[in-house]
PDB file of N, CA and C in Angstrom:
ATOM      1  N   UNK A   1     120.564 124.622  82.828  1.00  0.00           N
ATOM      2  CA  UNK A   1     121.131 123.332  82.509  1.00  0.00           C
ATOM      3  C   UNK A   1     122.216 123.540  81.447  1.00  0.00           C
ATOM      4  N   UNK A   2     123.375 122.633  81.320  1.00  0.00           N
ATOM      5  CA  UNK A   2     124.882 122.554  80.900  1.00  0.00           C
ATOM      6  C   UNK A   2     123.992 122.335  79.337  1.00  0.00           C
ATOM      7  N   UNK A   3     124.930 122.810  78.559  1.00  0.00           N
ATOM      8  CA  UNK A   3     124.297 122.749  77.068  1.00  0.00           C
ATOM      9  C   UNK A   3     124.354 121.377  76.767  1.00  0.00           C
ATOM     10  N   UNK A   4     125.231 120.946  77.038  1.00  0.00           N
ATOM     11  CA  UNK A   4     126.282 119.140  76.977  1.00  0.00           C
ATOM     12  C   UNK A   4     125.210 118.329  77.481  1.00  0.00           C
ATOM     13  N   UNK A   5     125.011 118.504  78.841  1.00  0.00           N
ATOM     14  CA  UNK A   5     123.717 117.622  79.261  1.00  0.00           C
ATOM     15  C   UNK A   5     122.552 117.804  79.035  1.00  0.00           C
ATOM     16  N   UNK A   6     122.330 118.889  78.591  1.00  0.00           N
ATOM     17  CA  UNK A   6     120.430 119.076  77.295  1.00  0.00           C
ATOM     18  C   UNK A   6     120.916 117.907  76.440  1.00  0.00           C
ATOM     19  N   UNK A   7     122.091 118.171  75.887  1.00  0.00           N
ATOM     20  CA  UNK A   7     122.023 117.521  74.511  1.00  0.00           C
ATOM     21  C   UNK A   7     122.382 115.847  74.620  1.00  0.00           C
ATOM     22  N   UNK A   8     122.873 115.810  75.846  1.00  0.00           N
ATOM     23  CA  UNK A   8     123.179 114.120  76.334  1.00  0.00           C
ATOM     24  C   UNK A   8     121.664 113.636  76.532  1.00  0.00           C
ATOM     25  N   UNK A   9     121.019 114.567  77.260  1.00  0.00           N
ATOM     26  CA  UNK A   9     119.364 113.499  77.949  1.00  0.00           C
ATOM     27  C   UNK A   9     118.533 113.335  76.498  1.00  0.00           C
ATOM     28  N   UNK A  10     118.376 114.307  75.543  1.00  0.00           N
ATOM     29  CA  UNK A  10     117.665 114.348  74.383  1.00  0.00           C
ATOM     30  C   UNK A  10     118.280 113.269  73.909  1.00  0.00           C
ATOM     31  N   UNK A  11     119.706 113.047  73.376  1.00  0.00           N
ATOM     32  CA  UNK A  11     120.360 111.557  72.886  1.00  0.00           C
ATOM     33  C   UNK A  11     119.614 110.138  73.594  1.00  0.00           C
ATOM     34  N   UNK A  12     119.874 110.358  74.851  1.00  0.00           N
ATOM     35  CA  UNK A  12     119.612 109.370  75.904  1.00  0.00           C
ATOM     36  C   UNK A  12     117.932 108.966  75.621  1.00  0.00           C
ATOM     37  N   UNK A  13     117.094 110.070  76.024  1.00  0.00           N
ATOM     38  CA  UNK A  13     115.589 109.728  75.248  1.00  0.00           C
ATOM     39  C   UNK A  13     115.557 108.747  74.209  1.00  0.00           C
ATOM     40  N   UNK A  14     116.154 109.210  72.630  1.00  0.00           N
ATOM     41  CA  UNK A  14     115.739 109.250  71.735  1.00  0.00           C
ATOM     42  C   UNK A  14     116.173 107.102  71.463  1.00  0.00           C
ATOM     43  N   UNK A  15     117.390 107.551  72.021  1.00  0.00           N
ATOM     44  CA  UNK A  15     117.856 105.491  72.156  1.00  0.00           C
ATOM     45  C   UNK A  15     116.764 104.787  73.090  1.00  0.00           C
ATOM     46  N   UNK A  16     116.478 105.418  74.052  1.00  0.00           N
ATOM     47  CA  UNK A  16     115.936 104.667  74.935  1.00  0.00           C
ATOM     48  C   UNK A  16     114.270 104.142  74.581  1.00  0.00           C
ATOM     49  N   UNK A  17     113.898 105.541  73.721  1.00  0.00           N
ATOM     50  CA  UNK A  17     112.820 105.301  72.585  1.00  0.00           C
ATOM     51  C   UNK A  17     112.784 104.120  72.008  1.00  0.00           C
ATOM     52  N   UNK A  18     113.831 104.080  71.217  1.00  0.00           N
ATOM     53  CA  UNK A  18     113.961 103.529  70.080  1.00  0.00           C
ATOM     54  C   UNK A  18     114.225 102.343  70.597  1.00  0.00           C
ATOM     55  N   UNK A  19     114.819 101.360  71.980  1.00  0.00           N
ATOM     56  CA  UNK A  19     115.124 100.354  72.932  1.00  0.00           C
ATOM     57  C   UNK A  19     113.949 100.220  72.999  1.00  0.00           C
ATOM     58  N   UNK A  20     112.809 101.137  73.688  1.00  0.00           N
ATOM     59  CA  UNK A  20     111.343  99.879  73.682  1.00  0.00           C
ATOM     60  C   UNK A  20     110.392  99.689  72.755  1.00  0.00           C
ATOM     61  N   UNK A  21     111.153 100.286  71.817  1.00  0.00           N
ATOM     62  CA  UNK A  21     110.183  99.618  70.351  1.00  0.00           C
ATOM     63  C   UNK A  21     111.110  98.798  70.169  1.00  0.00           C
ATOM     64  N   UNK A  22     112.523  98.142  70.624  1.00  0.00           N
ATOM     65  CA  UNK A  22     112.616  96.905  69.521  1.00  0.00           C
ATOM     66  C   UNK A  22     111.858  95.803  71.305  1.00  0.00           C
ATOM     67  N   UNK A  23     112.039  96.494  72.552  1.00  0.00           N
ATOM     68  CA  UNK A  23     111.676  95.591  73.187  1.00  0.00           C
ATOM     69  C   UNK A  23     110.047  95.313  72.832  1.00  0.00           C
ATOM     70  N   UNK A  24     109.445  96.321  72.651  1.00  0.00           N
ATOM     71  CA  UNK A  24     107.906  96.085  72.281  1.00  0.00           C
ATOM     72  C   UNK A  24     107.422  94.701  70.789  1.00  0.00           C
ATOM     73  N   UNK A  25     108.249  95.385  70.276  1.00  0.00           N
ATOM     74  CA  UNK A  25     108.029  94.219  69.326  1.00  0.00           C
ATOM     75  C   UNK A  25     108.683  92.916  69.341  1.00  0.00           C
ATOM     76  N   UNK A  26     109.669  92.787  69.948  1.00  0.00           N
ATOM     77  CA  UNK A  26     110.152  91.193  70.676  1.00  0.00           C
ATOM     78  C   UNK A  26     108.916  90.695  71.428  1.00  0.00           C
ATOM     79  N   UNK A  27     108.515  91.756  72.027  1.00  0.00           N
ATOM     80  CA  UNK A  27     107.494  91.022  73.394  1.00  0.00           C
ATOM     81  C   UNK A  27     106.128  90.379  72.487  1.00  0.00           C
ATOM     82  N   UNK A  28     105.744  90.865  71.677  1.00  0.00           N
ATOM     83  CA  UNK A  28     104.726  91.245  71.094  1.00  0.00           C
ATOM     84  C   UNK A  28     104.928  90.159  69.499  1.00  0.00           C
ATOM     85  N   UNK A  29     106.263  89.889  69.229  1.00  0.00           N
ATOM     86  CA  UNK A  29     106.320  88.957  68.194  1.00  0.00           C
ATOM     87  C   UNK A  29     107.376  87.708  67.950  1.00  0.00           C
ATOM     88  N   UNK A  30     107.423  87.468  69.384  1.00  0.00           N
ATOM     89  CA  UNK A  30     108.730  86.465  69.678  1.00  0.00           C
ATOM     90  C   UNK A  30     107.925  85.047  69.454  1.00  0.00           C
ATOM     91  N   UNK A  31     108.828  84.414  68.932  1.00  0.00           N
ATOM     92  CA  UNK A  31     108.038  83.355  68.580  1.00  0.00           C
ATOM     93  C   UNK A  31     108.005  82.200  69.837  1.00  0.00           C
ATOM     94  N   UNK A  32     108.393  82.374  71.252  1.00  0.00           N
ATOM     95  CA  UNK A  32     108.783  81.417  72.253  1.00  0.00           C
ATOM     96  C   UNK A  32     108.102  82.328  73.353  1.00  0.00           C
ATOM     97  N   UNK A  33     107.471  81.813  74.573  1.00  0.00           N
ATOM     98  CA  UNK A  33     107.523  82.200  75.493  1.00  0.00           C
ATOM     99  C   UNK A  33     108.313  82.638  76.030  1.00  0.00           C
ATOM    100  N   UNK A  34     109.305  82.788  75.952  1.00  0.00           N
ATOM    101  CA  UNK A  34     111.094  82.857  77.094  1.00  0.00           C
ATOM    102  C   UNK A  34     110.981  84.261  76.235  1.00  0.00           C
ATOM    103  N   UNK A  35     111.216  84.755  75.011  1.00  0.00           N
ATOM    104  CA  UNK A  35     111.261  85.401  74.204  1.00  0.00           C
ATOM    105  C   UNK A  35     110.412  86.670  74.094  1.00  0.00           C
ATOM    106  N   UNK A  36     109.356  86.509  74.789  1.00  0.00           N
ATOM    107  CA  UNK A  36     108.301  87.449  75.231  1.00  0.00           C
ATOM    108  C   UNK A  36     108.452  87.525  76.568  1.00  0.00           C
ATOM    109  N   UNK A  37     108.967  87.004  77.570  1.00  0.00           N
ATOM    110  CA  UNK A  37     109.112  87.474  78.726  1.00  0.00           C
ATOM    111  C   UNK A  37     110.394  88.277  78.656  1.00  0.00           C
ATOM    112  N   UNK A  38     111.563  87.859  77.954  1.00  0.00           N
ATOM    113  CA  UNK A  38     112.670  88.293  77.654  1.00  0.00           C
ATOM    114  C   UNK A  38     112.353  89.849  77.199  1.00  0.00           C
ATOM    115  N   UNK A  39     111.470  90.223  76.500  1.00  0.00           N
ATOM    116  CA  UNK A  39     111.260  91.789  76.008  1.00  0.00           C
ATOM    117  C   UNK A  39     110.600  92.056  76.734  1.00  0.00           C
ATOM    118  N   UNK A  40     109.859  91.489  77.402  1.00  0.00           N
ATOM    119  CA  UNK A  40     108.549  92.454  79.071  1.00  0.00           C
ATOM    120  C   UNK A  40     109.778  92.723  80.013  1.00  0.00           C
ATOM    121  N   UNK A  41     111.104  92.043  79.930  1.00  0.00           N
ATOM    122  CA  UNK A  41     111.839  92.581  80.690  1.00  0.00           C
ATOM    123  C   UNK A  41     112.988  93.242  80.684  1.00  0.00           C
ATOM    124  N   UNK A  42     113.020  93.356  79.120  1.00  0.00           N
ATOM    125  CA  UNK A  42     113.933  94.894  78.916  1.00  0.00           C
ATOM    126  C   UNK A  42     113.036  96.164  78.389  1.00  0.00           C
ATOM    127  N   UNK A  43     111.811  95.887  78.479  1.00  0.00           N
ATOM    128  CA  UNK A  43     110.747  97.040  78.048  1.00  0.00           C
ATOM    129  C   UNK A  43     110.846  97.696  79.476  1.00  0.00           C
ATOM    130  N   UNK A  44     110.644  97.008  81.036  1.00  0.00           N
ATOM    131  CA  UNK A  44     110.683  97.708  82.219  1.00  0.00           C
ATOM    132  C   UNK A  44     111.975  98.315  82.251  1.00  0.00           C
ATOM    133  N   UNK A  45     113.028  97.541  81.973  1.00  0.00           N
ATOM    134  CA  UNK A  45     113.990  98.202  82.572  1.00  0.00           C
ATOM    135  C   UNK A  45     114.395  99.309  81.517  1.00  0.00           C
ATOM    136  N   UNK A  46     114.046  99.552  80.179  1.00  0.00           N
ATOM    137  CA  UNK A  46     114.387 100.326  79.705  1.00  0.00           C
ATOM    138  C   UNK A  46     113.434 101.865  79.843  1.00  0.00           C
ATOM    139  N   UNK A  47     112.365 101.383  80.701  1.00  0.00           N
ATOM    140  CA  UNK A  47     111.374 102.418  81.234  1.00  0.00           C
ATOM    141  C   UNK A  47     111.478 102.660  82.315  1.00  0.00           C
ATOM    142  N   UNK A  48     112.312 102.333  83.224  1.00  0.00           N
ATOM    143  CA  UNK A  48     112.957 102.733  84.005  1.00  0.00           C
ATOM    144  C   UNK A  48     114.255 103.631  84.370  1.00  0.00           C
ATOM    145  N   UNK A  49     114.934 103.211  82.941  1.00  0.00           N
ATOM    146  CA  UNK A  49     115.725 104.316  82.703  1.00  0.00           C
ATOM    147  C   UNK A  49     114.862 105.337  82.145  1.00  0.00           C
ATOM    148  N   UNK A  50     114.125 105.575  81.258  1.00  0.00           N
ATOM    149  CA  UNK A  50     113.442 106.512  80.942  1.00  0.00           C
ATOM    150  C   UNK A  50     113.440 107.259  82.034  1.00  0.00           C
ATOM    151  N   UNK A  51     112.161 106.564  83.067  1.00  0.00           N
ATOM    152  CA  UNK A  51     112.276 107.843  84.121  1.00  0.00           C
ATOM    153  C   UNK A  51     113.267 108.471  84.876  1.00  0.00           C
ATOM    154  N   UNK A  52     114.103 107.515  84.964  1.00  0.00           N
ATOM    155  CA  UNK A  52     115.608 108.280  85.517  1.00  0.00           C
ATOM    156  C   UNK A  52     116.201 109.248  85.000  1.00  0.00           C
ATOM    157  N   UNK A  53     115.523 109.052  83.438  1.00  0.00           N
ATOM    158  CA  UNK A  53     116.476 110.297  82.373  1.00  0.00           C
ATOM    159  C   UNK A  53     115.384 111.746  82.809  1.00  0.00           C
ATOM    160  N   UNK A  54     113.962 111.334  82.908  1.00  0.00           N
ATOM    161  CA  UNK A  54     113.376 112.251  83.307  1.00  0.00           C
ATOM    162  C   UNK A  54     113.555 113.150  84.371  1.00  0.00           C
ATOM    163  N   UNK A  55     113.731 112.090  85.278  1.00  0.00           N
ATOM    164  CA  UNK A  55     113.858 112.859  86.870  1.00  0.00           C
ATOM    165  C   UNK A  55     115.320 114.173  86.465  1.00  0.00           C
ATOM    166  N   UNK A  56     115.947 113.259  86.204  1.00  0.00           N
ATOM    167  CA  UNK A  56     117.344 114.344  85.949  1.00  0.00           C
ATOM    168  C   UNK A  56     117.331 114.851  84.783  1.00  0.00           C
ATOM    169  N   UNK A  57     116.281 115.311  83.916  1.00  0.00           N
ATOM    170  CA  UNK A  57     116.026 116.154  82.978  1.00  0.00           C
ATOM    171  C   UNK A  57     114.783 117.570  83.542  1.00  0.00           C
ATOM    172  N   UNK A  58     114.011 117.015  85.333  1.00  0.00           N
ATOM    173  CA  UNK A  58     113.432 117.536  85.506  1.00  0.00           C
ATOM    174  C   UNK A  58     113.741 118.285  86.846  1.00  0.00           C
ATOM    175  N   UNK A  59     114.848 117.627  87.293  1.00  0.00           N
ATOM    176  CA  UNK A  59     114.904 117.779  89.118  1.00  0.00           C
ATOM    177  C   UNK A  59     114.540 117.468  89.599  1.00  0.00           C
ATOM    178  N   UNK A  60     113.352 116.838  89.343  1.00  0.00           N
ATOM    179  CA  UNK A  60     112.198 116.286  90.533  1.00  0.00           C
ATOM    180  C   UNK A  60     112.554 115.111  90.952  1.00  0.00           C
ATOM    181  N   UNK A  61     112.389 114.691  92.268  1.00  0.00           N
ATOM    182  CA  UNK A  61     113.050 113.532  92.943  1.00  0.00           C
ATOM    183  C   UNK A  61     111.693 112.312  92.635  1.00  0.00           C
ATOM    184  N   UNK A  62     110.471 112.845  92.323  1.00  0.00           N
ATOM    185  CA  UNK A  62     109.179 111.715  92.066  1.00  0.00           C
ATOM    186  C   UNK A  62     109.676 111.205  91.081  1.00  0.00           C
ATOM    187  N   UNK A  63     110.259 110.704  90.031  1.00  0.00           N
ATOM    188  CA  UNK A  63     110.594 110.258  88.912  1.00  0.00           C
ATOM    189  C   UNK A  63     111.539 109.049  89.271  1.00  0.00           C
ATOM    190  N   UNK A  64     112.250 109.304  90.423  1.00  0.00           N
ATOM    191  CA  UNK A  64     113.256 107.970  90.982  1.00  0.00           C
ATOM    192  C   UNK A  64     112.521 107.078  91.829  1.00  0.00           C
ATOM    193  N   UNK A  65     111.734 107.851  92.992  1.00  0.00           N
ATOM    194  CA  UNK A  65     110.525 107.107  93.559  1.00  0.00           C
ATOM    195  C   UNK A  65     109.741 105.960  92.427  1.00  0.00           C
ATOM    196  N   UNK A  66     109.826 106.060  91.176  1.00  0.00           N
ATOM    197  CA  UNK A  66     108.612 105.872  90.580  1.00  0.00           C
ATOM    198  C   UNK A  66     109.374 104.656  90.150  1.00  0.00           C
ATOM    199  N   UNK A  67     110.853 105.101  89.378  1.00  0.00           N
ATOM    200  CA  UNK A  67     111.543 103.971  89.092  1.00  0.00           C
ATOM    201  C   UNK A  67     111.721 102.573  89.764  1.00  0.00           C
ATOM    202  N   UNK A  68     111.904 103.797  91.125  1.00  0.00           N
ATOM    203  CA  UNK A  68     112.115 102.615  91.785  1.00  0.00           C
ATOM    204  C   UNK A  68     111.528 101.102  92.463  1.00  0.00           C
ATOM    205  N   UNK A  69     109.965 101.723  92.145  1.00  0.00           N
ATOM    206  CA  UNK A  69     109.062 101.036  92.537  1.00  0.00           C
ATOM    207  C   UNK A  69     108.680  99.884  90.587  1.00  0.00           C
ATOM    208  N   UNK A  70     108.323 100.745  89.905  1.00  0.00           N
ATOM    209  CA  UNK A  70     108.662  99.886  88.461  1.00  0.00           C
ATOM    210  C   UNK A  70     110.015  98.954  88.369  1.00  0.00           C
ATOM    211  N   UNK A  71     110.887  98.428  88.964  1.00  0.00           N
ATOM    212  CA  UNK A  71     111.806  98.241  89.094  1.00  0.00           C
ATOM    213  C   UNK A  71     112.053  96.795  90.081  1.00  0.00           C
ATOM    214  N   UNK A  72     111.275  97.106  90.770  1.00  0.00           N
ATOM    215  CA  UNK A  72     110.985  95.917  92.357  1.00  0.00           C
ATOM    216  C   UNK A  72     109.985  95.086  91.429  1.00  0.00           C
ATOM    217  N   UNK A  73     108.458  95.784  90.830  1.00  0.00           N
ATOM    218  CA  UNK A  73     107.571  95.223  90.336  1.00  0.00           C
ATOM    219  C   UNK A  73     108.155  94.484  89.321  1.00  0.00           C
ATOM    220  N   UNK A  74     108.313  94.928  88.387  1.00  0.00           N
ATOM    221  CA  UNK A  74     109.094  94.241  86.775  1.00  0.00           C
ATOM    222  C   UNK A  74     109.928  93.324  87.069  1.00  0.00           C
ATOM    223  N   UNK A  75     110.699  93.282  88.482  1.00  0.00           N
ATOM    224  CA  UNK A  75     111.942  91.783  88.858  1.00  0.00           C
ATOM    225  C   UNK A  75     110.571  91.168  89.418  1.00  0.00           C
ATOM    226  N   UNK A  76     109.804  91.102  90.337  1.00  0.00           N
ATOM    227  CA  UNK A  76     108.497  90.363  90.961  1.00  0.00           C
ATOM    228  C   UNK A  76     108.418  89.417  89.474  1.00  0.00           C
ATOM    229  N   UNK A  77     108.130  90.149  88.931  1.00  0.00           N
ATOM    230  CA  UNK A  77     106.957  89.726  87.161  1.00  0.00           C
ATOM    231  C   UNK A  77     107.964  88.765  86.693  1.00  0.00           C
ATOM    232  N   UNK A  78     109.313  89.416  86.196  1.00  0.00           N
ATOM    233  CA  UNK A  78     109.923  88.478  85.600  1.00  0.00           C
ATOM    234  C   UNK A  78     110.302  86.701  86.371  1.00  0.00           C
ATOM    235  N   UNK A  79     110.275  87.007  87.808  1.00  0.00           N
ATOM    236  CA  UNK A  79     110.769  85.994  88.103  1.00  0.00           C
ATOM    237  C   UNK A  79     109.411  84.991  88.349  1.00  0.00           C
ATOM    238  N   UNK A  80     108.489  85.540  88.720  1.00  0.00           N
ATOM    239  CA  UNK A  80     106.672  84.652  88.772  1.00  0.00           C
ATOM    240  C   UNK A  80     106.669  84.141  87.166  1.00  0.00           C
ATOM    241  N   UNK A  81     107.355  84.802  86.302  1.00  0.00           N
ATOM    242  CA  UNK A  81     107.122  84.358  84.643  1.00  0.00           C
ATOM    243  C   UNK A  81     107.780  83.290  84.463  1.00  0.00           C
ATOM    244  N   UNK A  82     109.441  83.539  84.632  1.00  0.00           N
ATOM    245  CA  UNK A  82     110.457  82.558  84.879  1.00  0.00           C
ATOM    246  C   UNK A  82     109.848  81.119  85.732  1.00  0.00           C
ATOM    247  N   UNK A  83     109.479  80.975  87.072  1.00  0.00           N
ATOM    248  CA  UNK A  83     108.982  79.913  87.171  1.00  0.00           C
ATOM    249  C   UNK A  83     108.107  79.349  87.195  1.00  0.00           C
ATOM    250  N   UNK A  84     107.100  80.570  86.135  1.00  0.00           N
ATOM    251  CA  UNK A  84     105.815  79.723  85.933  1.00  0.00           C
ATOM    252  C   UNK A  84     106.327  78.864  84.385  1.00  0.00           C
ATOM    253  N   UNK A  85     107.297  79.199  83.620  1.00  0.00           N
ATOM    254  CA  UNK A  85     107.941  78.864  82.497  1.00  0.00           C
ATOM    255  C   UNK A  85     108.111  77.165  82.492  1.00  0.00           C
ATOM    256  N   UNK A  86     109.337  77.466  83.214  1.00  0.00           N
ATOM    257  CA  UNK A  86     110.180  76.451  84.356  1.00  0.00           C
ATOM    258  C   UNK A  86     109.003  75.243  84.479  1.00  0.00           C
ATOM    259  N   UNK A  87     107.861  75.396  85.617  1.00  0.00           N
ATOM    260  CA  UNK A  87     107.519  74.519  86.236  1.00  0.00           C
ATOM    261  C   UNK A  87     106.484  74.386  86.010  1.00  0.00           C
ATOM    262  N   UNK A  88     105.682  75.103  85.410  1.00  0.00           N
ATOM    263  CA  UNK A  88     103.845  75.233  85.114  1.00  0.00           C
ATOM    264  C   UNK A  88     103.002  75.984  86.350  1.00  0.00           C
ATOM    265  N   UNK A  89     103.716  76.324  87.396  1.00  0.00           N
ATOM    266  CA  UNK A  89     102.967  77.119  88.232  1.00  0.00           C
ATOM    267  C   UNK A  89     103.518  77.845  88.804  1.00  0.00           C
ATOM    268  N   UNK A  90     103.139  78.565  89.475  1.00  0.00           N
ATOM    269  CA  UNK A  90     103.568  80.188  90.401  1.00  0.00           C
ATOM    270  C   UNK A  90     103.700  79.318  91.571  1.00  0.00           C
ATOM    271  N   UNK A  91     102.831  79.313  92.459  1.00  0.00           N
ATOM    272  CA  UNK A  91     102.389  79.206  93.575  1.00  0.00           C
ATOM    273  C   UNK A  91     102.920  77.514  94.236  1.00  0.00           C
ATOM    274  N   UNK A  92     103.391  76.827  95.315  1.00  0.00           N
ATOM    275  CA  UNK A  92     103.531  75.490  95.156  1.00  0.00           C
ATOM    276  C   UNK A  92     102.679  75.200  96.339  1.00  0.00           C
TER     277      UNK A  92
END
């Protein structure tokens, strides 16, 4: 591996770290409902890049599979959250 891109994915980690601790603690201390769904849904997507940084820190193609499926799920979630917000129920 290119010395440049060791040292880009380690950068890339270390933000992306540091992205779901501020999303963790939004989710976890937002004072609004909207506000806690709002960080459950940059906590996925920022764990989704995670694994993307993985896969291409590892070669392995299971790491995009994985994303990709965290990715479908986490839009499912956000939007069942969104109009359970909205309307008081999921289901009509």
């Amino acid at each position: 591996m290119n010395a440049l891109l060791a040292y880009s994915i380690t950068i890339a980690q270390i933000s992306l770290g540091v992205a779901m601790l501020c999303a963790t603690y939004r989710m976890l201390r937002g004072p609004r409902a909207q506000d806690r769904v709002l960080g459950l849904d940059t906590l996925y997507v920022n764990a989704t890049l995670m694994l993307l940084v993985f896969g291409i820190k590892s070669g392995s193609t299971l790491y995009f599979e994985i994303a990709l499926v965290i990715a479908l799920l986490g839009f499912v979630g956000t939007v069942a959250l969104a109009k359970f917000l909205l309307r008081g129920e999921v289901i009509e």
